[in-house]
Structure formats: structure tokens, C-alpha cells
Protein backbone atom coordinates (compact mmCIF):
# COMPACT_ATOMS: atom_id res chain seq x y z
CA UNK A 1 13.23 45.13 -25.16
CA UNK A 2 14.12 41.38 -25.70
CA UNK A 3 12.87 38.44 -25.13
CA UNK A 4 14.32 35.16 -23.85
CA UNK A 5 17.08 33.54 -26.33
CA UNK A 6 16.26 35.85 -28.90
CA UNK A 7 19.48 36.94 -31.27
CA UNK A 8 19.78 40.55 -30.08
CA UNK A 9 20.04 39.47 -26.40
CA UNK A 10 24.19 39.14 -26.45
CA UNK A 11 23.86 35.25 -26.72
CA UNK A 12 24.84 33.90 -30.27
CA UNK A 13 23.06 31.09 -31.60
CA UNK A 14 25.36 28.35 -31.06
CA UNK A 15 24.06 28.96 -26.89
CA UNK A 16 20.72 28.35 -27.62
CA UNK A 17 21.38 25.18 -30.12
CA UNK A 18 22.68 23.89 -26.85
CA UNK A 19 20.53 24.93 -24.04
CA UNK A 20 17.74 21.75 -24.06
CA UNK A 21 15.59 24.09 -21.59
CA UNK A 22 15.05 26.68 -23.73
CA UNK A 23 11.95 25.56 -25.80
CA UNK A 24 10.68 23.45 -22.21
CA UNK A 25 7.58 25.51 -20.91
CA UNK A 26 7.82 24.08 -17.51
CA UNK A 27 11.41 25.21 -16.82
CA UNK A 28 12.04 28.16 -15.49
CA UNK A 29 15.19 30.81 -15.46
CA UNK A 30 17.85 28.46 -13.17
CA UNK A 31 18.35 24.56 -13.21
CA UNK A 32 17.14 25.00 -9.90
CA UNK A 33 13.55 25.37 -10.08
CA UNK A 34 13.04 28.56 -11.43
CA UNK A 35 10.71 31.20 -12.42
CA UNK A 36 8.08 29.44 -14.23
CA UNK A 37 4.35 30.17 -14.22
CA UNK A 38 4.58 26.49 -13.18
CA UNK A 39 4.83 26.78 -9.37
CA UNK A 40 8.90 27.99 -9.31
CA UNK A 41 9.78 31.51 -8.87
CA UNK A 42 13.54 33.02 -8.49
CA UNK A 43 17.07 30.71 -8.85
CA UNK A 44 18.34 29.86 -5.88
CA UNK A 45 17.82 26.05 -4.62
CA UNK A 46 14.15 25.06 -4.54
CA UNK A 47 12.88 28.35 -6.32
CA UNK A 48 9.99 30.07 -5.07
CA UNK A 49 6.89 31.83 -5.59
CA UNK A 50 4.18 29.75 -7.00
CA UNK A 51 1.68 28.46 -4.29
CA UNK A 52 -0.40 26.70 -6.30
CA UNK A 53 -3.40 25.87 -3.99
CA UNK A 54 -1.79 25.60 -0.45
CA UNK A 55 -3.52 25.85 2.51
CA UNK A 56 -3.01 28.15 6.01
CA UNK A 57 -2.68 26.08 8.91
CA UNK A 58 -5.57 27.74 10.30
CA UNK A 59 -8.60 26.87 7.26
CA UNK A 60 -7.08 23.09 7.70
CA UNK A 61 -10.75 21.14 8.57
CA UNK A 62 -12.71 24.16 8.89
CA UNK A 63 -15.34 23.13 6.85
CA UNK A 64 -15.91 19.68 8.05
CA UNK A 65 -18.66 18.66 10.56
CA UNK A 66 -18.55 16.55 13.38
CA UNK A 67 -20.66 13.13 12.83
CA UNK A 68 -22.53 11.51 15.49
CA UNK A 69 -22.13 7.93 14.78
CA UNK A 70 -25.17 6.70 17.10
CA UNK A 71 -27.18 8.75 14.39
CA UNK A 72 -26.20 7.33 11.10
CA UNK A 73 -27.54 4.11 9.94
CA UNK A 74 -24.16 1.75 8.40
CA UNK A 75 -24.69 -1.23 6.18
CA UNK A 76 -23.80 -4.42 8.05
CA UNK A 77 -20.31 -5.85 6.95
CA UNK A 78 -19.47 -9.58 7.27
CA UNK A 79 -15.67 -9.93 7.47
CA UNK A 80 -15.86 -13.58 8.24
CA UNK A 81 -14.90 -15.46 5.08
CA UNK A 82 -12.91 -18.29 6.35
CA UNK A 83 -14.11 -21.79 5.87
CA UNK A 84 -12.51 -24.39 7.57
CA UNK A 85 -10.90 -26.55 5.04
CA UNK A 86 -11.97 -30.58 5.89
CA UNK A 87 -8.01 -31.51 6.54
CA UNK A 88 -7.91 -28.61 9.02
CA UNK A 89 -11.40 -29.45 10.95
CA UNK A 90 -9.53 -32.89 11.53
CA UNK A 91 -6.53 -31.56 13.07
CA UNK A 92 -6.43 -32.30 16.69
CA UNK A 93 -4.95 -29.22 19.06
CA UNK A 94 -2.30 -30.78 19.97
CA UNK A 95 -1.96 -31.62 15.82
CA UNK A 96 -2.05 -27.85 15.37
CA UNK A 97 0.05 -26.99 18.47
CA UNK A 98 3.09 -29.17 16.93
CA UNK A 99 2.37 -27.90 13.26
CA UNK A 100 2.69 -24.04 14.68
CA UNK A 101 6.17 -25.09 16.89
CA UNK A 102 7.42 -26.96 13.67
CA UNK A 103 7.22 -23.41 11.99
CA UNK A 104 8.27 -21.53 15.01
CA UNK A 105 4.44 -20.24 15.13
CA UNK A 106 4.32 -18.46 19.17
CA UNK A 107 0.56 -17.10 19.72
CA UNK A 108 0.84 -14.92 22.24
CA UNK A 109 -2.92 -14.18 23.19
CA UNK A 110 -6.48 -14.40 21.85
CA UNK A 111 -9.13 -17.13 22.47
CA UNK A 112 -10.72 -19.56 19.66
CA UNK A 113 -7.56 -19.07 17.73
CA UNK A 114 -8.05 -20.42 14.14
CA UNK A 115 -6.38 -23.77 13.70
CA UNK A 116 -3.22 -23.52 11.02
CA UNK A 117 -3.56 -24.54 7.26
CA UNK A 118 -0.50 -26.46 5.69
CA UNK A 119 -1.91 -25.84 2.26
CA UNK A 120 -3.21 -23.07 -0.06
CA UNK A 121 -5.71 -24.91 -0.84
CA UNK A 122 -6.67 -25.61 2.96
CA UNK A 123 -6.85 -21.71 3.26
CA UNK A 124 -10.35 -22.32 1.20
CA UNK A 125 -9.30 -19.04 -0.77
CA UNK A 126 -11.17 -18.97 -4.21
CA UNK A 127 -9.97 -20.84 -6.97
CA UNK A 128 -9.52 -17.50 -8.76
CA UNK A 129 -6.76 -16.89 -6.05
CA UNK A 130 -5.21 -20.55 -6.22
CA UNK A 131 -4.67 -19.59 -9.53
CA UNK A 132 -2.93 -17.11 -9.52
CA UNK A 133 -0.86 -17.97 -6.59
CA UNK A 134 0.36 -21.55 -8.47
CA UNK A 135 1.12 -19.25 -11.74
CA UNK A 136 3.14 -17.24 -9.48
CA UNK A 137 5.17 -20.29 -8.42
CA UNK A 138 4.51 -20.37 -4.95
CA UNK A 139 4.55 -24.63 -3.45
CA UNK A 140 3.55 -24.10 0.01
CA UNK A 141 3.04 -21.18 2.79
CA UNK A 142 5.00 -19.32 4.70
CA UNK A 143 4.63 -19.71 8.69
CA UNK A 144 3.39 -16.14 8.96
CA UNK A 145 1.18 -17.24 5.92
CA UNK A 146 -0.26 -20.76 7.96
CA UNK A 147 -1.34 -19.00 10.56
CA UNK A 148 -2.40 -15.78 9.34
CA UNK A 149 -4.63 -16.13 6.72
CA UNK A 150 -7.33 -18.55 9.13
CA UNK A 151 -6.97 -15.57 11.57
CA UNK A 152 -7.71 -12.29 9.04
CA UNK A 153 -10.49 -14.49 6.81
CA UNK A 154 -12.09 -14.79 10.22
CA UNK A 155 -12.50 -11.55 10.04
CA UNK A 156 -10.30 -10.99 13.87
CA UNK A 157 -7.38 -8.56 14.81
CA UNK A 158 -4.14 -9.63 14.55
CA UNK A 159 -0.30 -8.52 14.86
CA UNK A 160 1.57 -10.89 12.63
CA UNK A 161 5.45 -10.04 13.60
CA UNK A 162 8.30 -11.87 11.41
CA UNK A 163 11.40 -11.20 9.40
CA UNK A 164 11.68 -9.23 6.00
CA UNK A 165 10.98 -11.86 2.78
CA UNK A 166 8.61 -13.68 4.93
CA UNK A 167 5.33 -13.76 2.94
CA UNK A 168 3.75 -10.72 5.42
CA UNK A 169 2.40 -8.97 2.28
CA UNK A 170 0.94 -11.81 0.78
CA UNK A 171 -0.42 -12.80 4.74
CA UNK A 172 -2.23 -9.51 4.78
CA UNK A 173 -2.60 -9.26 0.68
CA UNK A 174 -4.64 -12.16 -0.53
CA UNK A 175 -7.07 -12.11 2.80
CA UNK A 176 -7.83 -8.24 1.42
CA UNK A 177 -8.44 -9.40 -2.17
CA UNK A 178 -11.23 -11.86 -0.76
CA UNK A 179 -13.15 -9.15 1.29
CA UNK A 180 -12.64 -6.74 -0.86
CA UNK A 181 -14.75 -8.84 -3.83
């Protein structure tokens, strides 16, 4: 009996010089996924064998209980981190009306909405934050950005809707960094 690339298998060493699988312990007998102990199995597309720790449909959840929430005690979260920047406390509604139809800004329901910034600094993020958004180059926020971040450091709901390239990641992003420390 032979083994794998060995001489006396009908394959002449100039085959096995070339073949960079045949030393690779995770390949198995076909380019296609093969029969590894690795999780492939066979050589046809997408191999086989090798289950590796799946699951039957019918053990999915068995093992978890059902919690009654009126029960359990939760530590109180504050989500409300916005301070009203000075500039922003002076802004009259109709001020902050105009500044959110200058931007193209439509709320379209909610009550005590948050007033707009025009500033990163007027967001009252931490200075560890201001930092690192001036090294990143940014001069002034996006629309979804002026209204956004008052609304999610308040700690309320909102659907923020606007094109790709935006500033939507950063709207949602640097709000998360300051609850999350």
C-alpha cells in the first residue's frame, strides 16, 4: 500500500515538486474542498462530510429558559448625554426652523425635538471626540449630522433617512462612542 505522493504511487517526482497542496494539511484530495479531516470530504464542488459542530433544527433553543422580565431587577441606564451647547440654547425656533430648511432638514414627527447644532463643538461631545474628529479633517457637520446627534445624545428614537456619503455613520457612530464610555 502507498501513501499520498509517495515515489511508488505512478507519479514521478517532478508532479509533486509542482503540486503546492501537497505538504498543506488543510487541503484535501480535489481543489474543490476535499477530503480533509478539516471539515471537507469527497471532490466534487463544495466537498462534503465534515460537520464540525452543526446543529438539528430541532435542539435549536432547547436549552434556553424563558425570563420573566417583571422578576429581574436591571440597573438603571441614563441615555441622556446631550447638553445644550450656549449658542444652541439661544437659537430662537424659528432660528432653528430656517437653519434645518437651509440644510433641507424635514422632521416629520416627535414633540420637544432637540434644537440643531451648526458646530461640533455645539454638539457638547467630549473633547476626546473633537479631537479626533478635527485630526480626521472634518470642518463642519453634515445635515443628517446637525440634527441627529442633539436627537440620539438625548437619548430618543429616531429614523435619520438621507443619501449614501452623508455622514449617517458618523450621525449614529460618535453618539454610540459617548454612551458607550
Amino acid at each position: 500500500m502507498s501513501s499520498y505522493g509517495s515515489r511508488d504511487s505512478g507519479r514521478d517526482n517532478r508532479d509533486r515538486e509542482r503540486s503546492p497542496r501537497r505538504d498543506n494539511p488543510y487541503h484535501g484530495g480535489s481543489s474543490y474542498g476535499g477530503g480533509s479531516s478539516y471539515g471537507g470530504g469527497g471532490g466534487s464542488y463544495g466537498g462534503g462530510g465534515g460537520k464540525g459542530g452543526s446543529f438539528s433544527n430541532s435542539d435549536l433553543g432547547a436549552k434556553l429558559r424563558t425570563i420573566s422580565w417583571a422578576e429581574e431587577t436591571l440597573i438603571k441606564f441614563e441615555k441622556d448625554f446631550y447638553q445644550e451647547h450656549p449658542a444652541v440654547t439661544a437659537l430662537t425656533e424659528k432660528d432653528a426652523e430656517d437653519l434645518r430648511k437651509s440644510k433641507s432638514i424635514t422632521v416629520v414627527a416627535g414633540d420637544r425635538i432637540p434644537k440643531p447644532v451648526r458646530t461640533f463643538e455645539e454638539a457638547s461631545f467630549p473633547e476626546y471626540v473633537l479631537e479626533e474628529v478635527s485630526r480626521a479633517g472634518f470642518k463642519e457637520p453634515t445635515p443628517i449630522q446637525v440634527q441627529g446627534w442633539p436627537i440620539a445624545l438625548s437619548g430618543r428614537d429616531m429614523v435619520g433617512i438621507a443619501e449614501t456619503g452623508s455622514g449617517k455613520t458618523l450621525a449614529f457612530l460618535l453618539p454610540a462612542i459617548v454612551h458607550i464610555n
